[in-house]
Protein backbone atom coordinates (compact mmCIF):
# COMPACT_ATOMS: atom_id res chain seq x y z
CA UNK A 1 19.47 2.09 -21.36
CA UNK A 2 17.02 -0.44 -20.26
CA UNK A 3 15.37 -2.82 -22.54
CA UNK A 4 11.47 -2.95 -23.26
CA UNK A 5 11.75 -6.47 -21.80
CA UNK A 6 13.87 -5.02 -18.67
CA UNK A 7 11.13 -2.44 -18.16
CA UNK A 8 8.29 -4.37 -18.39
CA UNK A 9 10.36 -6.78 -15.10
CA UNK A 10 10.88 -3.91 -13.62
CA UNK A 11 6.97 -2.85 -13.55
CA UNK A 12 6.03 -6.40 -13.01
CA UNK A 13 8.61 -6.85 -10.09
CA UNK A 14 7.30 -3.92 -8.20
CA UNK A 15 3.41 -4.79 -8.89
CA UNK A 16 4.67 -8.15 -7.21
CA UNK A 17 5.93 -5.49 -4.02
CA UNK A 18 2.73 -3.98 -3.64
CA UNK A 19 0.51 -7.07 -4.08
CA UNK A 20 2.53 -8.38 -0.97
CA UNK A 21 2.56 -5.18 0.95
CA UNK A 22 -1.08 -5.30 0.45
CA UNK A 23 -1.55 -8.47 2.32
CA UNK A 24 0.35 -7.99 5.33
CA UNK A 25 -1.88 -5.97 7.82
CA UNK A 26 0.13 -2.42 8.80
CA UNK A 27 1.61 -2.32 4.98
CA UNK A 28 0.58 -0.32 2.03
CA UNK A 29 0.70 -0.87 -1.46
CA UNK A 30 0.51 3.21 -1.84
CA UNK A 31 3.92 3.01 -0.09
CA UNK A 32 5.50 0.43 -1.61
CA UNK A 33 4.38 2.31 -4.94
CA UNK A 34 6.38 5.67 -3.36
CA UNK A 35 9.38 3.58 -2.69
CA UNK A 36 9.67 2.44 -5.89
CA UNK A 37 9.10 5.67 -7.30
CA UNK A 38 5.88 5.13 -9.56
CA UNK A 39 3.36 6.44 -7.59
CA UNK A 40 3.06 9.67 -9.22
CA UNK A 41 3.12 7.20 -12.56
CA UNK A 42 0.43 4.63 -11.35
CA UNK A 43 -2.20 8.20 -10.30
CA UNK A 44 -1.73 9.06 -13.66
CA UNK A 45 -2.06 6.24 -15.39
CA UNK A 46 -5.36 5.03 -13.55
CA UNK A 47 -6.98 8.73 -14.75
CA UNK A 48 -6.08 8.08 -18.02
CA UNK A 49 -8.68 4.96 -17.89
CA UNK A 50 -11.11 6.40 -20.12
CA UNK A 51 -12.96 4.88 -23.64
CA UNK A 52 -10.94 7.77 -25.56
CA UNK A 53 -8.18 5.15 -24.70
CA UNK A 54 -9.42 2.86 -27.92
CA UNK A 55 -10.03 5.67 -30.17
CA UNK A 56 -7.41 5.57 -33.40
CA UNK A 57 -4.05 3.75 -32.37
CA UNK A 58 -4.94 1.44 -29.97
CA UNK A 59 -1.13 0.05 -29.24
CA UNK A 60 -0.10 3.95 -29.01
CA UNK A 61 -2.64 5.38 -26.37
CA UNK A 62 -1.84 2.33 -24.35
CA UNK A 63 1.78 3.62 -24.42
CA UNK A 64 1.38 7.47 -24.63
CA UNK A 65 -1.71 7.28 -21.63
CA UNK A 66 0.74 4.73 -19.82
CA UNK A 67 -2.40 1.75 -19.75
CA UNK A 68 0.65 -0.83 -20.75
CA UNK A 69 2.40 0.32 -17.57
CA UNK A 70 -0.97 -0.04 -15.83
CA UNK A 71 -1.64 -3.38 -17.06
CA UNK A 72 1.78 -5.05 -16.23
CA UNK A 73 1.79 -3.31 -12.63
CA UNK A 74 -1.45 -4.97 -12.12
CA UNK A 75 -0.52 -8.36 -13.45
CA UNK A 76 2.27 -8.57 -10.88
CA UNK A 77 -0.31 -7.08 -7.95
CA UNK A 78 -1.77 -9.94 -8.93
CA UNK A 79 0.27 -12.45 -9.80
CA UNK A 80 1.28 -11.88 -5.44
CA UNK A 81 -1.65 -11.65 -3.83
CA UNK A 82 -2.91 -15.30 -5.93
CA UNK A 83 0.40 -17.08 -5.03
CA UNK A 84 1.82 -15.54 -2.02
CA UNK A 85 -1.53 -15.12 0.41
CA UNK A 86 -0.91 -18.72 2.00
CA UNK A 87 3.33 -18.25 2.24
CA UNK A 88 2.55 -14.70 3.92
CA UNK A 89 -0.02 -16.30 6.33
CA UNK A 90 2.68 -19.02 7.35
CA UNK A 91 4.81 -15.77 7.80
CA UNK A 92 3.31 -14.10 9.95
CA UNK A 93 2.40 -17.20 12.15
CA UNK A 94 5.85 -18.39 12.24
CA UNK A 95 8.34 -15.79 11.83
CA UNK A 96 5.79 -12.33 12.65
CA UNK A 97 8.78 -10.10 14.64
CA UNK A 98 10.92 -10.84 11.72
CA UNK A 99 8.54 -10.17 9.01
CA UNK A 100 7.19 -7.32 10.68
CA UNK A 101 10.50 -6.11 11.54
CA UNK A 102 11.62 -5.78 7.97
CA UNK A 103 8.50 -3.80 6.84
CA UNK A 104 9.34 -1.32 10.14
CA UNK A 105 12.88 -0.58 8.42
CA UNK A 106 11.30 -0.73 4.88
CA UNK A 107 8.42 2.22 5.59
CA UNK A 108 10.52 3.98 8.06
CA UNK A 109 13.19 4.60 5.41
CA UNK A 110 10.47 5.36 3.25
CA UNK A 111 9.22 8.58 5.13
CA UNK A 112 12.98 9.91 4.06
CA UNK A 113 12.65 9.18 0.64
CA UNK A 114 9.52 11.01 0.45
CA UNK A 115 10.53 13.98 3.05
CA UNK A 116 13.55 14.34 0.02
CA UNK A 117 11.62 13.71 -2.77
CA UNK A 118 9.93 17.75 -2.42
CA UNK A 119 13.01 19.46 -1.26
CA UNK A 120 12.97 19.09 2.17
CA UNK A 121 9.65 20.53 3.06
CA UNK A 122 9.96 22.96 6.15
CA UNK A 123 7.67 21.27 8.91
CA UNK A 124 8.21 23.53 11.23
CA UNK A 125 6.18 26.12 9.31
CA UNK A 126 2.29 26.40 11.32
CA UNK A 127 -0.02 25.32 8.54
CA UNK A 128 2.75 22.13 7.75
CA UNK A 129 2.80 20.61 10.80
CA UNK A 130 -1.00 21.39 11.76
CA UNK A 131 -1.45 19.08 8.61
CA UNK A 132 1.59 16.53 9.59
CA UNK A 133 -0.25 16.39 13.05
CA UNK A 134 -3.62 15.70 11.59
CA UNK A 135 -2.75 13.37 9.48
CA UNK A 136 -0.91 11.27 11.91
CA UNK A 137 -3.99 11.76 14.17
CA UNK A 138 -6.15 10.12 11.59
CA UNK A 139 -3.80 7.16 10.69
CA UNK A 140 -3.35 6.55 14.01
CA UNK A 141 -7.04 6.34 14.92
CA UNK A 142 -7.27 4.23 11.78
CA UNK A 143 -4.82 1.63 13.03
CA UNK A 144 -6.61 1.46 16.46
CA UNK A 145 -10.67 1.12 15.47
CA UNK A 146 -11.83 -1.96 16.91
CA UNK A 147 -12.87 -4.59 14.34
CA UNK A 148 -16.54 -5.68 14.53
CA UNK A 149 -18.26 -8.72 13.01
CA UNK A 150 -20.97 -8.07 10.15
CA UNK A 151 -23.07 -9.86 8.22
CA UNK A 152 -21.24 -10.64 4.83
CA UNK A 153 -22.87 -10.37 1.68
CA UNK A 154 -21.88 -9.13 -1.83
CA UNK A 155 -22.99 -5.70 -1.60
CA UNK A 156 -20.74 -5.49 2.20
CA UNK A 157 -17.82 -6.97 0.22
CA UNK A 158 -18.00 -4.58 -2.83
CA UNK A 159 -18.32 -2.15 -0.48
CA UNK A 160 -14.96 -3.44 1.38
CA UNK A 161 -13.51 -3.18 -2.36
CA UNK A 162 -14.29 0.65 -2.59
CA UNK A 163 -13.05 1.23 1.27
CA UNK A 164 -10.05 -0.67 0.64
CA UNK A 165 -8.70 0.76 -3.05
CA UNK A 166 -7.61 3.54 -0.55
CA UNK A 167 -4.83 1.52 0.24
CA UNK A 168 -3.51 1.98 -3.40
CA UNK A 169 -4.11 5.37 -3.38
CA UNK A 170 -3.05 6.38 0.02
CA UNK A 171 0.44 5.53 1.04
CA UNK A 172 -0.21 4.50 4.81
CA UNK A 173 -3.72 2.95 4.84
CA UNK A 174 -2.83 -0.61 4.84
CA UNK A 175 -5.40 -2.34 2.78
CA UNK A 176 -5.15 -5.56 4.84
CA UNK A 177 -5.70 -3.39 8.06
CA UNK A 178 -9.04 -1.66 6.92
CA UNK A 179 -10.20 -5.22 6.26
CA UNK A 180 -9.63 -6.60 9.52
CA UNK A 181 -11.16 -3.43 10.93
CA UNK A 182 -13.96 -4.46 8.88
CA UNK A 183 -14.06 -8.06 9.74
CA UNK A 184 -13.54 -9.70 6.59
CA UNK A 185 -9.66 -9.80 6.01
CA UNK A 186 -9.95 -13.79 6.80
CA UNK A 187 -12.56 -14.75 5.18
CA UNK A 188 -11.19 -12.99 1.89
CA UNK A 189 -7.60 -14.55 2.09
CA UNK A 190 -9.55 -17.92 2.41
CA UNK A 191 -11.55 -16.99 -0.85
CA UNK A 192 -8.39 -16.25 -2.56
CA UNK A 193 -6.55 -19.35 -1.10
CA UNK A 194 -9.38 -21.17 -2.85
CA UNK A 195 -9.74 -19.09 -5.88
CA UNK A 196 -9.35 -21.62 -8.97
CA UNK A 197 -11.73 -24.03 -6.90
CA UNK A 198 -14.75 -22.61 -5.66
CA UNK A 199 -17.16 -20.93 -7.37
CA UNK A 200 -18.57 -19.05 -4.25
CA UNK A 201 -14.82 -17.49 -3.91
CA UNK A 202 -14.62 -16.54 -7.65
CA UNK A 203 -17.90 -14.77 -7.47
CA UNK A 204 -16.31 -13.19 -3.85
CA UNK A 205 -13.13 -12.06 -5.11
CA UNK A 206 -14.64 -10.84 -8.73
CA UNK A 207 -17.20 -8.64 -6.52
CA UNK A 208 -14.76 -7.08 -4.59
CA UNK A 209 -12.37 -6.81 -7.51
CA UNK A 210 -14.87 -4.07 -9.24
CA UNK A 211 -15.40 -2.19 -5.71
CA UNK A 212 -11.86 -2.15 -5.52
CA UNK A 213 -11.55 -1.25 -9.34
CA UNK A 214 -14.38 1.90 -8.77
CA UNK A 215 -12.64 3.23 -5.82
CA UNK A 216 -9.30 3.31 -7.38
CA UNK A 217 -10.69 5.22 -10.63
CA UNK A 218 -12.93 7.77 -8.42
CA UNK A 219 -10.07 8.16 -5.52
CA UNK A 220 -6.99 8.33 -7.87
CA UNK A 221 -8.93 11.30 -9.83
CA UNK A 222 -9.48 13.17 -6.40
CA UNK A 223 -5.08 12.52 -5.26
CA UNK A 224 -4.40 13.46 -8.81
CA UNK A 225 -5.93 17.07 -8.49
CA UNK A 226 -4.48 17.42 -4.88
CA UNK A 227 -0.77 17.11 -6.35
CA UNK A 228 -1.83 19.31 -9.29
CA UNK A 229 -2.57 22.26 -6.62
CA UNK A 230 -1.35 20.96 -3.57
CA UNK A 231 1.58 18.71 -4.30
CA UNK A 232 3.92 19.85 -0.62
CA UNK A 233 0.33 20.16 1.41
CA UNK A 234 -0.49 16.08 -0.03
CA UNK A 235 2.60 14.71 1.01
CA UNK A 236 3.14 16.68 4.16
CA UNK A 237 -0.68 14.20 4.52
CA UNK A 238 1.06 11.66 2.88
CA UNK A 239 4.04 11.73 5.04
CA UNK A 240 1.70 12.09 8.03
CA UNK A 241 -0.39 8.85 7.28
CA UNK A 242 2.62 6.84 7.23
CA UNK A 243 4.12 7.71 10.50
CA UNK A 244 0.74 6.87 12.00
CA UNK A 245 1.09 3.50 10.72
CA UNK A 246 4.60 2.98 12.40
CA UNK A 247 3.28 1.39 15.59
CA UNK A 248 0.98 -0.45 14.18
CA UNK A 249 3.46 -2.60 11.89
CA UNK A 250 5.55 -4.10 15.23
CA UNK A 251 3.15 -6.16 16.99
CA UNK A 252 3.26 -4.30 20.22
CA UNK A 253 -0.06 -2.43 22.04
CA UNK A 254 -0.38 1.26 21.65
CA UNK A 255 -2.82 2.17 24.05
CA UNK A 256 -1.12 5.15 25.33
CA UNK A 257 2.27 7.21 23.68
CA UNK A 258 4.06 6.05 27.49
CA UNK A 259 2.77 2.23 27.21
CA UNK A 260 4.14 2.35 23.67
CA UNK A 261 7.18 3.27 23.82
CA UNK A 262 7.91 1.04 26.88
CA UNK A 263 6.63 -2.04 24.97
CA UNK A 264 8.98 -0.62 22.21
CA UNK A 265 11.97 -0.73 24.06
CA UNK A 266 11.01 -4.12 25.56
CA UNK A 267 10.22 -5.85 22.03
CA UNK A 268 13.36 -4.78 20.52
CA UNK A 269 15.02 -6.13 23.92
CA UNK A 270 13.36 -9.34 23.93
CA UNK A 271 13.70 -9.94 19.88
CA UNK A 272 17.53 -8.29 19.33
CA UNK A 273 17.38 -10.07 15.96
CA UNK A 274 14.65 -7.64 14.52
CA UNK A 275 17.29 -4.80 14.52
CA UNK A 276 18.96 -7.20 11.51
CA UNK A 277 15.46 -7.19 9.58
CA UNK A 278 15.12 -3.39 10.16
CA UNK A 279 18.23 -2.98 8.19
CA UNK A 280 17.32 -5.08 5.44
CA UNK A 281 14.25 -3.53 5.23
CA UNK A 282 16.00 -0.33 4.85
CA UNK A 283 18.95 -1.21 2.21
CA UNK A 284 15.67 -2.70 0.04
CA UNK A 285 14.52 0.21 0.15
CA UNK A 286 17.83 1.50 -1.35
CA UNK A 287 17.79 -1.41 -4.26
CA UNK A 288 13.89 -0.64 -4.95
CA UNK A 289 14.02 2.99 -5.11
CA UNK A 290 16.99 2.86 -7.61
CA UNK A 291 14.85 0.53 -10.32
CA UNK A 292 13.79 3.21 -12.45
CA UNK A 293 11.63 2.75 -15.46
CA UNK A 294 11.16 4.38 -18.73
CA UNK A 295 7.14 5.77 -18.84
């Protein structure tokens, strides 16, 4: 039996996952939530936000509505993206195959967990793998929208916060991706390199903190009804979204499915060391998935 002490680590540990996942570009927090196996904990809990939440015993709606679990998942989401953005830039400068490597082995592995996770859904049925198609259509064209360069105020970043809470919601959509696609993925890790300093990147980060906050509450009710009445048809989607992130993780073009695959076979070729990270990525995803919690 795990301890209230060992479950609130646990939560905070795999916040800490996703708040890293979220800030390298091709990575989801949404999948690093299904990995871990809260996702299905962290829809529910956001839905509960509500004022009813403070009506009688405060301490036991936070428990019973699962706000505590909220809370401490959030602190570690956190608690990453404040003290690992500048380590994960140096990353991906200086050791990017490797890094990216790992995540290719983490997610990849994570398409099994979730394929086993509803009994093996048949996708060879019509309507399945119309929707498997589809979705891997859409991802796809997500991961390959040029970027363009706009004018940045507040209103364009809270709007970036609303775009980019899909990334919580939606395992696939990398968060950091849909930012660079948007043009401000740069000049938002510099605001939160410089967060306790400036007051120009409090303001920054604070307004696209309650974007963020507004599309998680409005998206999260919206997934939560989808796996109410169409739990195999969302993560057939679900499943879908991820694959069509695949290429986009390994830093290798993807203008055509013949160009891509040759690149493939010439990155793993030219970088025989990322086959190690691959497989570390996958046995974490072995350790991760096995934390369970008590909700």
């Amino acid at each position: 039996m795990i301890s209230k002490l060992g479950n609130f680590l646990i939560i905070f540990f795999k916040g800490m996952l996703m708040g890293i996942a979220d800030l390298v570009p091709g990575i989801s927090g949404g999948t690093i939530a299904f990995i871990t196996g809260i996702y299905e904990d962290l829809i529910e809990a956001i839905n509960n936000i509500n004022l009813n939440i403070f009506n009688g015993d405060i301490a036991s709606n936070f428990k019973k509505k699962k706000i505590d679990f909220l809370l401490i998942l959030i602190c570690g989401i956190l608690f990453s993206i404040i003290s690992f953005s500048k380590f994960l830039a140096y990353l991906l400068v200086n050791f990017n195959n490797e890094l990216r490597s790992f995540f290719l082995g983490l997610v990849f592995f994570s398409i099994i967990i979730l394929y086993n996770s509803i009994n093996k859904i048949k996708l060879l049925n019509i309507s399945n793998l119309i929707l498997l198609i589809f979705s891997i259509t859409i991802s796809f064209m997500i991961f390959n929208s040029p970027s363009f360069d706009p004018a940045i105020t507040n209103w364009y970043i809270f709007l970036c916060g609303i775009v980019c809470s899909l990334a919580m919601i939606l395992p696939g959509i990398s968060g950091a991706y849909i930012l660079i696609i948007l043009g401000t993925y740069e000049f938002l890790i510099k605001k939160i390199s410089n967060f306790s300093v400036e007051i120009n990147s409090i303001i920054t980060i604070v307004t696209f903190g309650f974007g963020f906050a507004i599309g998680v509450i409005v998206f999260s009710r919206i997934i939560k009804y989808l796996l109410i009445s169409f739990k195999k048809q969302t993560f057939i989607i679900l499943i879908g979204l991820i694959i069509g992130s695949l290429p986009k993780i390994l830093p290798i073009e993807t203008n055509n499915n013949l160009s891509f695959f040759g690149n493939l076979t010439e990155f793993f070729l030219n970088n025989p060391s990322s086959l190690f990270f691959i497989i570390i990525g996958v046995v974490c995803v072995n350790v991760f998935s096995r934390l369970k919690i008590n909700t």
